[in-house]
N, C-alpha and C. Protein backbone atom coordinates (compact mmCIF):
# COMPACT_ATOMS: atom_id res chain seq x y z
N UNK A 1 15.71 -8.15 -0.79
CA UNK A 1 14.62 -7.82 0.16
C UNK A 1 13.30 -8.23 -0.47
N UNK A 2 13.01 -8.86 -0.09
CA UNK A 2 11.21 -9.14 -0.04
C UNK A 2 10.08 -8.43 0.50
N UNK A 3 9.09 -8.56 -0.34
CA UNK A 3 7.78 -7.80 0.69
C UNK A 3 6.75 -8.86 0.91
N UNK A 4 5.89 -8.35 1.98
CA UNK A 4 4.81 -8.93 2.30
C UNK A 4 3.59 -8.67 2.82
N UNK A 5 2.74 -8.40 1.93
CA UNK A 5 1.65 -7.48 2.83
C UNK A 5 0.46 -8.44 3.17
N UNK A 6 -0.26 -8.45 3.94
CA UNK A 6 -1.49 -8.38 4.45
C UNK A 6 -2.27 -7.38 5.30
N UNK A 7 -3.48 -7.89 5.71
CA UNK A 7 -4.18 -7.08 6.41
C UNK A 7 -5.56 -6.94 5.71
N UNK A 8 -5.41 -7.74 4.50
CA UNK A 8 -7.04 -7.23 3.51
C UNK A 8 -8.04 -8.21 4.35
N UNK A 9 -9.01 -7.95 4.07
CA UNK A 9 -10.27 -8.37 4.26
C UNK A 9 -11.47 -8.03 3.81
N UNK A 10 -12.64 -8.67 4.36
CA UNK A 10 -13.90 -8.20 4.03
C UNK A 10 -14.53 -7.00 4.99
N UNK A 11 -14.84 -6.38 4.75
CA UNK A 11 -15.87 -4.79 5.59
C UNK A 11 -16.83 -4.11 4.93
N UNK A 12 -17.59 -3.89 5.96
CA UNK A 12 -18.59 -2.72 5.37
C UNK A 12 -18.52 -1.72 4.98
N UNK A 13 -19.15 -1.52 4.09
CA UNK A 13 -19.16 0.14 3.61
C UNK A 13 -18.97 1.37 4.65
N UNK A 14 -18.21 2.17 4.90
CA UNK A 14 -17.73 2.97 5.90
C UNK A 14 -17.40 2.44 7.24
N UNK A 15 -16.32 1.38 6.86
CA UNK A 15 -15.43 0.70 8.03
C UNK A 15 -13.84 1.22 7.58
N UNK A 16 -13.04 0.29 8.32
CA UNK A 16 -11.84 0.40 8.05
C UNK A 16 -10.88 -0.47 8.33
N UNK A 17 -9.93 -0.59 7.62
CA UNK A 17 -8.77 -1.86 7.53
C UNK A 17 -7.49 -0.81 7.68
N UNK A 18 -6.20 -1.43 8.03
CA UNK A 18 -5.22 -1.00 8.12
C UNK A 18 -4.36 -2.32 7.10
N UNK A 19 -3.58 -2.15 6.45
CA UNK A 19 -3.29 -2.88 5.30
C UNK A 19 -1.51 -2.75 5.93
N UNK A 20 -0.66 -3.80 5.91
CA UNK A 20 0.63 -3.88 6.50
C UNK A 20 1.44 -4.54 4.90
N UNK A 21 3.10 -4.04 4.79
CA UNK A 21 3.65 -4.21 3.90
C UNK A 21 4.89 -4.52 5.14
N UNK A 22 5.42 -5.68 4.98
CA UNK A 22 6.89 -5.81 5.85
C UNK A 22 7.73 -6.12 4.97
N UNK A 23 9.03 -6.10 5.12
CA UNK A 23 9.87 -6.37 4.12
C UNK A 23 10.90 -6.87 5.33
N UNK A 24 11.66 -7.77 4.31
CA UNK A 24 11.85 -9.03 4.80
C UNK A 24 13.89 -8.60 5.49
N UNK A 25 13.84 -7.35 5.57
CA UNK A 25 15.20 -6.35 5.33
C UNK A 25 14.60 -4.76 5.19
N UNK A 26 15.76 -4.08 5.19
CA UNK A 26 15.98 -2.78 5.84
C UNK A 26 14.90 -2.17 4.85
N UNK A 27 14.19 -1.30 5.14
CA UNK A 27 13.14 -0.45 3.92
C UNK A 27 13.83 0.76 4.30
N UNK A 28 15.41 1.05 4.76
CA UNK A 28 15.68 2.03 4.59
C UNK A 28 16.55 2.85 3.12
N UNK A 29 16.65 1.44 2.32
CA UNK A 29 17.50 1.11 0.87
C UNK A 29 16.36 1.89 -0.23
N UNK A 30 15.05 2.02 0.36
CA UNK A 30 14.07 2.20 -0.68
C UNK A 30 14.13 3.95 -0.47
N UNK A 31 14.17 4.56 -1.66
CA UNK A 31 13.57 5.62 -2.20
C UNK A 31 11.88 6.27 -1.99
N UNK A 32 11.25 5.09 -2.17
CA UNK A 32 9.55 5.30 -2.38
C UNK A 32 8.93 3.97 -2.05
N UNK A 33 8.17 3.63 -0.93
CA UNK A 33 7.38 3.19 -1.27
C UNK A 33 5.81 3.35 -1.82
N UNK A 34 5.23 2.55 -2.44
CA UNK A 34 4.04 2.68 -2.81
C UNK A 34 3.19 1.83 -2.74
N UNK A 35 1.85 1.97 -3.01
CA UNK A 35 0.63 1.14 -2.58
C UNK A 35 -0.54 1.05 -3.90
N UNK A 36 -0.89 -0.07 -4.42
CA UNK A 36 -1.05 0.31 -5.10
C UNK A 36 -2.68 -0.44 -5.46
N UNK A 37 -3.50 -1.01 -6.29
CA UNK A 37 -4.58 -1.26 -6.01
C UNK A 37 -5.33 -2.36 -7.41
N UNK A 38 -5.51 -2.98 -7.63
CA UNK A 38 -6.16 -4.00 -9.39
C UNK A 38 -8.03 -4.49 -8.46
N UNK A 39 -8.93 -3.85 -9.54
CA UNK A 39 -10.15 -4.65 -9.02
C UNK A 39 -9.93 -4.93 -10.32
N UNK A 40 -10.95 -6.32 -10.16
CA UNK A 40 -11.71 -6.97 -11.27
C UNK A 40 -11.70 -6.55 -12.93
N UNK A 41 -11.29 -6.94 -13.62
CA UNK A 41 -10.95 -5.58 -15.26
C UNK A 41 -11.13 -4.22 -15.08
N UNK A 42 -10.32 -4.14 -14.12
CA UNK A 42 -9.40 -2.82 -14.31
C UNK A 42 -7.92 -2.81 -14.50
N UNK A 43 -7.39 -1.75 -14.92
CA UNK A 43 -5.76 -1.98 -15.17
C UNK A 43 -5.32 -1.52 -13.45
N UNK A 44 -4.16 -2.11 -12.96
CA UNK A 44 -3.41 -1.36 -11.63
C UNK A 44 -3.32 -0.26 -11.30
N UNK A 45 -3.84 0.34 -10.59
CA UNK A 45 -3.36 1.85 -10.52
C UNK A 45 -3.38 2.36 -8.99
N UNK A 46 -2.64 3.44 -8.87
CA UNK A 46 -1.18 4.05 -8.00
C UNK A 46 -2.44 3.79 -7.20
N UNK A 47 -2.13 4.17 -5.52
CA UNK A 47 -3.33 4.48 -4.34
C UNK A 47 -2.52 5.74 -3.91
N UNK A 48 -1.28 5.20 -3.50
CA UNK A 48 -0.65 6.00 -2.34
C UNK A 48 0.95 5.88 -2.84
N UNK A 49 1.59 6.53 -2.32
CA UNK A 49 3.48 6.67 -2.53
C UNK A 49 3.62 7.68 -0.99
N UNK A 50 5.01 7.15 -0.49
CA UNK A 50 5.68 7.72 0.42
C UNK A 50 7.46 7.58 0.37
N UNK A 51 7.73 8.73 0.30
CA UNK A 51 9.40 8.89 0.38
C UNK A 51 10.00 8.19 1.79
N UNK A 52 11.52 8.60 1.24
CA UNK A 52 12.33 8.39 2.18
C UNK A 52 12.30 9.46 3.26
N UNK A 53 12.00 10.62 2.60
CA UNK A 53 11.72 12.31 3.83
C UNK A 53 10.47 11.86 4.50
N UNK A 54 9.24 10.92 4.03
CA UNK A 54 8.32 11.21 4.24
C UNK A 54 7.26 11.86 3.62
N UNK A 55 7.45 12.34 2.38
CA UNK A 55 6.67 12.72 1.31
C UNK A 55 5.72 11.79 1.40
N UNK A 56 4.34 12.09 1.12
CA UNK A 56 3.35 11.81 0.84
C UNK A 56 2.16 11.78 -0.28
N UNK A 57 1.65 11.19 -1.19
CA UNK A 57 0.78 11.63 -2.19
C UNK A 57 0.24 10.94 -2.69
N UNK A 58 -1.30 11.12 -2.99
CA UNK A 58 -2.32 9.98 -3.03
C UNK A 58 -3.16 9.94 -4.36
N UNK A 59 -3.70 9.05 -4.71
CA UNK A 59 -5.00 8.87 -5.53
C UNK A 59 -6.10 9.94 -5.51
N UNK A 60 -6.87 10.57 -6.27
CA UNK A 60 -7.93 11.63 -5.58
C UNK A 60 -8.64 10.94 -5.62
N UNK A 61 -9.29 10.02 -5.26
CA UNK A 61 -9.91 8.85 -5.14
C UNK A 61 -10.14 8.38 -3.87
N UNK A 62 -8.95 8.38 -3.27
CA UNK A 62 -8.81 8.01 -1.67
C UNK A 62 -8.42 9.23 -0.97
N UNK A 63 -8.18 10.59 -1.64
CA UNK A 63 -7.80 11.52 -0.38
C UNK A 63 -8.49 12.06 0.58
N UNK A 64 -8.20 12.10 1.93
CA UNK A 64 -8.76 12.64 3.14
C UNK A 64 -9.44 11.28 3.75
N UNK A 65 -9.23 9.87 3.38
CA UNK A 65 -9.63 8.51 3.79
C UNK A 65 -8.28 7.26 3.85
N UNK A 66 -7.62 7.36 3.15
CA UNK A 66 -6.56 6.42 3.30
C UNK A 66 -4.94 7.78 3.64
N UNK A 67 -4.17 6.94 4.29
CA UNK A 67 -3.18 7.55 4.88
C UNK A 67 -1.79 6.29 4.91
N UNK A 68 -1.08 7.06 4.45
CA UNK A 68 0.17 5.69 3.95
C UNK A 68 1.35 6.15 5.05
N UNK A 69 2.23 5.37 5.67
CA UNK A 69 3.27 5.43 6.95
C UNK A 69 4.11 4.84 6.53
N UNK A 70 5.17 5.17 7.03
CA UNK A 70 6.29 3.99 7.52
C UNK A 70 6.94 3.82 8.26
N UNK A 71 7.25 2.55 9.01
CA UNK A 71 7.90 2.62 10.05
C UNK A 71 8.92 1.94 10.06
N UNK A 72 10.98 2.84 9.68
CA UNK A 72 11.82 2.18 9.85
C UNK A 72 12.01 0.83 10.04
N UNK A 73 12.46 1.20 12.01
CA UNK A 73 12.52 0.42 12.89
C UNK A 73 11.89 -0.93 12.65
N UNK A 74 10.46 -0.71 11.98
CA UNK A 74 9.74 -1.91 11.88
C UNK A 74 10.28 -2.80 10.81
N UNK A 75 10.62 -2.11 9.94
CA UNK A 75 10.78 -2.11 8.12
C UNK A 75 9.55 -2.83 7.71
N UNK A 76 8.75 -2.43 7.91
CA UNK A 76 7.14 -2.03 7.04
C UNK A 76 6.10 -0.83 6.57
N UNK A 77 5.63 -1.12 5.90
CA UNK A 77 4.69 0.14 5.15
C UNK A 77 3.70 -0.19 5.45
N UNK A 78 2.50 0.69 5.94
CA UNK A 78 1.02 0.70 6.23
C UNK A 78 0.28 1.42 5.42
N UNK A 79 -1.05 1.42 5.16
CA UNK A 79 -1.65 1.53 4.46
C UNK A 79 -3.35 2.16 5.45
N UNK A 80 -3.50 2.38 6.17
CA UNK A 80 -4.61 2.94 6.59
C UNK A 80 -5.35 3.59 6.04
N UNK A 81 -7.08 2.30 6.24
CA UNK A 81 -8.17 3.35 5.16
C UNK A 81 -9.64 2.83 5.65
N UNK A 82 -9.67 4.52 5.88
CA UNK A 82 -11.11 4.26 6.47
C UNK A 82 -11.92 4.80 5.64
N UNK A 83 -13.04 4.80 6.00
CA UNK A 83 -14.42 5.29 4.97
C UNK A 83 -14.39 4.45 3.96
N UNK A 84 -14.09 3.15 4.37
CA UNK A 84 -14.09 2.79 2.98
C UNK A 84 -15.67 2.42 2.23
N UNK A 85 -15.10 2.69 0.62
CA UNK A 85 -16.54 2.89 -0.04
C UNK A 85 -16.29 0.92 -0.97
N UNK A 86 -17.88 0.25 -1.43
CA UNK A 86 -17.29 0.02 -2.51
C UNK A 86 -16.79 -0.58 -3.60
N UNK A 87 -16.30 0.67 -4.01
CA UNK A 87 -15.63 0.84 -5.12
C UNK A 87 -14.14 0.74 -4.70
N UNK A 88 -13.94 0.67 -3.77
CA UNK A 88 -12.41 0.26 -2.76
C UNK A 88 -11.69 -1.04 -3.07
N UNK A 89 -12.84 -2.06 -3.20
CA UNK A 89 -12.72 -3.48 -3.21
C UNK A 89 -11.89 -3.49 -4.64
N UNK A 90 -10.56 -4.33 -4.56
CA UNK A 90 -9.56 -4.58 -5.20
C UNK A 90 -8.82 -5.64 -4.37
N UNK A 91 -7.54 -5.74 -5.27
CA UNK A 91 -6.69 -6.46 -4.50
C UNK A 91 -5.33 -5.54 -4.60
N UNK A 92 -4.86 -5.55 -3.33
CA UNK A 92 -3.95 -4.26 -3.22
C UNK A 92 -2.59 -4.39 -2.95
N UNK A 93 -1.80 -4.22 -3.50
CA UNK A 93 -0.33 -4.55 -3.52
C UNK A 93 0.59 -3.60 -3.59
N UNK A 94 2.00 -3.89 -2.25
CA UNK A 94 2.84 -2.78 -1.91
C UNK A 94 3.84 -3.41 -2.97
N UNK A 95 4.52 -1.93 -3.17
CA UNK A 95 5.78 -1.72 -4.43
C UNK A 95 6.89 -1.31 -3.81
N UNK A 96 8.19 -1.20 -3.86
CA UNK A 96 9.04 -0.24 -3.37
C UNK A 96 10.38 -0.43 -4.10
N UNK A 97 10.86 0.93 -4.14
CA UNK A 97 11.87 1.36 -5.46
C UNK A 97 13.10 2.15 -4.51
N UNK A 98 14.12 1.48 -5.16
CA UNK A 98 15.84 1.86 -4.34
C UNK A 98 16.26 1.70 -4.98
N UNK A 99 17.76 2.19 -5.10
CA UNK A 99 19.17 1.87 -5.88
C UNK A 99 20.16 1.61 -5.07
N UNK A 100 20.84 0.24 -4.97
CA UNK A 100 22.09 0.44 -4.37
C UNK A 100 22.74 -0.20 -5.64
N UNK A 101 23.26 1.17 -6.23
CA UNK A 101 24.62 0.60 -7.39
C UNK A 101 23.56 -0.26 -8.51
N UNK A 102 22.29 -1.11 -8.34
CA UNK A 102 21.53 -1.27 -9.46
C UNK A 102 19.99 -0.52 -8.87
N UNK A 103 18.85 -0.91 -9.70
CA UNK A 103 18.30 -0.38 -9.52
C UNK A 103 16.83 -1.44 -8.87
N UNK A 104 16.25 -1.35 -7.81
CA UNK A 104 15.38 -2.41 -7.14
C UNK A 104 13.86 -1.66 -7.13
N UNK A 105 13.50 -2.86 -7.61
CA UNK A 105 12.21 -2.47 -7.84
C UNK A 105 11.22 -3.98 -7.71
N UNK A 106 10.85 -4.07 -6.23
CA UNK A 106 9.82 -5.13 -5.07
C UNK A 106 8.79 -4.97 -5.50
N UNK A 107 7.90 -6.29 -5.54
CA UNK A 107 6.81 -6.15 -5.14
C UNK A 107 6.25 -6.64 -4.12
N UNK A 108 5.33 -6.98 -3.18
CA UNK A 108 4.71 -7.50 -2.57
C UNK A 108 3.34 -8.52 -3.28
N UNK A 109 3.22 -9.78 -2.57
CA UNK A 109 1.74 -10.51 -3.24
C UNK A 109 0.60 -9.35 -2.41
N UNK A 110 -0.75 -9.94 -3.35
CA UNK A 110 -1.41 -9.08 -3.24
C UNK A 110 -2.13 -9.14 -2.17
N UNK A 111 -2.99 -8.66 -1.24
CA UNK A 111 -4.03 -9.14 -0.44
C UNK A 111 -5.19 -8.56 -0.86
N UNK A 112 -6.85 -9.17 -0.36
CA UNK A 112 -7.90 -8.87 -1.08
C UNK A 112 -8.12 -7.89 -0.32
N UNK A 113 -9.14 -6.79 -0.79
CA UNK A 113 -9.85 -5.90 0.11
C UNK A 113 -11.18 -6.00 -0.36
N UNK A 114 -12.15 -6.38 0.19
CA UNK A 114 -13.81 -6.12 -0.19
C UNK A 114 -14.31 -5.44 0.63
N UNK A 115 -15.05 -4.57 -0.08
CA UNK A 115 -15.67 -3.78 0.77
C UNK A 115 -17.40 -3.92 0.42
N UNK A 116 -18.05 -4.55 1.47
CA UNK A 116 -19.59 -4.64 0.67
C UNK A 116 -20.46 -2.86 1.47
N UNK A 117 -21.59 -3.38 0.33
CA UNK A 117 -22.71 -2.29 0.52
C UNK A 117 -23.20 -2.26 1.57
């Protein structure tokens, strides 16, 4: 299974993007997906994660502004985020982790997000 996200772009400071992760096959094999975020010399770090129940849990960074989904049927992961500030601007890349009998661990390429002043 493959991923593929887009949806980044450029926006203003307190706009909003919806960020899409499809996978190229069932995202019902995955355990967790996650979302995750690299600006400019910084190291990668987490945004968002969502289970297979639907568990949810975020960055305190982005909470009460970004909101992570998934939709089976679709077999993609979303990423919805508004207010964005920023300090948002990265390039943001979906992850997702399953086991059938080994252990899978996707990434998605990245897409940009800028967010100007």
């Amino acid at each position: 299974v493959q991923l593929q996200a887009s949806g980044g772009g450029l926006v203003q400071a307190g706009g909003s993007l919806r960020l899409s992760c499809a996978a190229s096959g069932s995202i019902g094999i995955f355990n967790a997906m996650y979302w995750y975020r690299q600006a400019p010399g910084k190291q990668r770090e987490l945004v968002a994660v969502i289970t297979t129940g639907g568990t949810t849990n975020y960055a305190d960074s982005v909470k009460g502004r970004f909101t992570i989904s998934r939709d089976n049927a679709k077999n993609t992961m979303y990423l919805q985020m508004n207010s964005l500030k920023p300090e948002d601007t990265a390039v943001y890349y979906c992850n997702a982790i399953g086991w059938i009998g080994r252990l899978l661990n996707v990434w998605g390429q990245g897409t940009q997000v800028t967010v100007s002043s």
